[in-house]
Protein backbone atom coordinates (compact mmCIF):
# COMPACT_ATOMS: atom_id res chain seq x y z
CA UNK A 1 71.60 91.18 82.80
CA UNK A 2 74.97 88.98 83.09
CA UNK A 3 76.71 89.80 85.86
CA UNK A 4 79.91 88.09 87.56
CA UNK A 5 79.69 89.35 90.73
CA UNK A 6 83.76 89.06 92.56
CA UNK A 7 84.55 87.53 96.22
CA UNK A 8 84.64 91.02 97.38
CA UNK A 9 80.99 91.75 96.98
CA UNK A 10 78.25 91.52 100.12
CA UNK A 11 76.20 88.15 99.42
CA UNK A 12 72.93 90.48 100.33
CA UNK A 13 73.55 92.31 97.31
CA UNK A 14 73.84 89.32 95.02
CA UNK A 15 70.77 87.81 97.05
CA UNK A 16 69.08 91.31 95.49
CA UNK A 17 70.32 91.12 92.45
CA UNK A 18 69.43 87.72 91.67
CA UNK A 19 65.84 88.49 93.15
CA UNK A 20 65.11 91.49 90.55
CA UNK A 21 66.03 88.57 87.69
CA UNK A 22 69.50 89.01 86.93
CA UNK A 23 71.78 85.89 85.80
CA UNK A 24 74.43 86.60 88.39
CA UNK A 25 77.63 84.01 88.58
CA UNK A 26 79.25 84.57 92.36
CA UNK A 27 82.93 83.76 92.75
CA UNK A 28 82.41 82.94 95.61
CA UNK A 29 80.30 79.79 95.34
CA UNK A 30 82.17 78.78 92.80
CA UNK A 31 85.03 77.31 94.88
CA UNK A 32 86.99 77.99 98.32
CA UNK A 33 89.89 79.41 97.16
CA UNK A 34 90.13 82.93 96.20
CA UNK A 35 90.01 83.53 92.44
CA UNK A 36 92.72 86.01 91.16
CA UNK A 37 91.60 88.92 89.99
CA UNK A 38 92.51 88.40 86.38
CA UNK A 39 90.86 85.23 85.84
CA UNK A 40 88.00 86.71 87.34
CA UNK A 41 87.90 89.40 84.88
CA UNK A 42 88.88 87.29 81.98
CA UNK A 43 85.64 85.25 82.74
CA UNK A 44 83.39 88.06 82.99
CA UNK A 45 84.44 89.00 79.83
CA UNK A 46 84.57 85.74 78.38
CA UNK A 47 80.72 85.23 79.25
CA UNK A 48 79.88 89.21 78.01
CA UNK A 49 78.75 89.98 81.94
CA UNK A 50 79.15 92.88 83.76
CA UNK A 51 82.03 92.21 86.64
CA UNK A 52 80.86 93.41 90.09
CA UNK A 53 83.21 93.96 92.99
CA UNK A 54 84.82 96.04 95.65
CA UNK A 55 88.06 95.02 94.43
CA UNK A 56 89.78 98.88 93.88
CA UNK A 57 92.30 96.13 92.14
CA UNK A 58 90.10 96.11 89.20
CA UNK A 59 90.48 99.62 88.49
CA UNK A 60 94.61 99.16 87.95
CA UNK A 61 93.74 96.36 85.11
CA UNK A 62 91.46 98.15 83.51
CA UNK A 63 93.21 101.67 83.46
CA UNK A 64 97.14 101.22 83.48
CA UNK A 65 97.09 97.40 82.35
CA UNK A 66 94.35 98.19 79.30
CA UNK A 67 92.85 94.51 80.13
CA UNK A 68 89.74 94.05 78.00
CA UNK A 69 86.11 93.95 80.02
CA UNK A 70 82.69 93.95 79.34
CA UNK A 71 81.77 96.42 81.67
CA UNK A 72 83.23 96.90 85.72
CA UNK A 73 81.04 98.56 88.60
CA UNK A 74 82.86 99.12 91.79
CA UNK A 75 80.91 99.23 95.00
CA UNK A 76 82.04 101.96 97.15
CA UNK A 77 79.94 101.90 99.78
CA UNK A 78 81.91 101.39 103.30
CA UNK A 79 79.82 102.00 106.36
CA UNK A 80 76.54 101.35 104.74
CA UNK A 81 74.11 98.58 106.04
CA UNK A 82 73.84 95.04 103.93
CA UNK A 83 70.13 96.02 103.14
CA UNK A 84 70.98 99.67 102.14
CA UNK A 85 74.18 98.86 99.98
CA UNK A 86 72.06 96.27 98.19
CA UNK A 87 69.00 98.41 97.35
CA UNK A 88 71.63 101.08 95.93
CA UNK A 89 73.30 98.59 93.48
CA UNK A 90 70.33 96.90 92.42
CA UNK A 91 68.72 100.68 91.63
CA UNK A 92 71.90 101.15 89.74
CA UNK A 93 71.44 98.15 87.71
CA UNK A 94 67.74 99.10 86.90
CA UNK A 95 68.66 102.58 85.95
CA UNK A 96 71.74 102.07 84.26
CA UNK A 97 71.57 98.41 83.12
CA UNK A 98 72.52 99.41 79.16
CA UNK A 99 75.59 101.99 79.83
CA UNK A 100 77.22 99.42 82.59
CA UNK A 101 78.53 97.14 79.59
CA UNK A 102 80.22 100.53 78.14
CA UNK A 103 82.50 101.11 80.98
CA UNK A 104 84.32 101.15 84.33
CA UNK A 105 81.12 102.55 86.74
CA UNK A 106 81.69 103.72 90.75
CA UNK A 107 78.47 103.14 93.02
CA UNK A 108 79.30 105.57 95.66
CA UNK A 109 76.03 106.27 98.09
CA UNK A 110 76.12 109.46 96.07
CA UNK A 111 76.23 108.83 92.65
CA UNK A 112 77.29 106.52 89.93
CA UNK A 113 79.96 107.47 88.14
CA UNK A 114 81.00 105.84 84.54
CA UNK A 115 84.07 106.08 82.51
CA UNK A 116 83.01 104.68 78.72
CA UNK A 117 85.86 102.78 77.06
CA UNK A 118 87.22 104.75 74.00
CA UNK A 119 85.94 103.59 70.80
């Protein structure tokens, strides 16, 4: 799967990520300034990926802006180890890998939770 994964995201989990085969573009090695957010999420949409962060920013484009996306997951998982909060978003990805592109997703340690895009 495409994925742009945002500045906010743990490098272990795009190390994982990128291990179980998926094309992954990290904003961060891209360049040492900070991105802002909406050029971030104009180029995940732009290359039909999945955009990755912790960003909570994300969630006000997509909801009260109506910004256009290919599909958002935000991590929420403060307090976890590197190792654990990578294993939990790369099981997501395996699990969930076709409904991702359909919405705005939340990786809590609990659950994920996704919000489709009306038709």
């Amino acid at each position: 799967m495409k994925i742009v994964a945002d500045e906010s995201v743990d490098k272990q989990i795009v190390d994982q990520l990128r291990f179980e085969g998926h094309d992954i573009l990290f904003v961060t090695e891209l360049s040492t300034q900070a991105s802002n957010d909406d050029t971030v999420l104009l180029r995940s949409r732009e290359s039909n990926a999945v955009l990755l962060t912790a960003d909570e920013d994300f969630g006000e484009l997509v909801f009260r802006q109506q910004r256009l996306h290919s599909g958002v997951v935000l991590i929420r998982l403060a307090g976890l180890e590197a190792e654990t909060k990578a294993e939990l978003a790369a099981t997501a990805f395996e699990r969930h890998a076709d409904e991702l592109k359909l919405g705005f997703a939340v990786l809590s340690r609990r659950a994920l939770r996704l919000r489709k895009r009306p038709l």
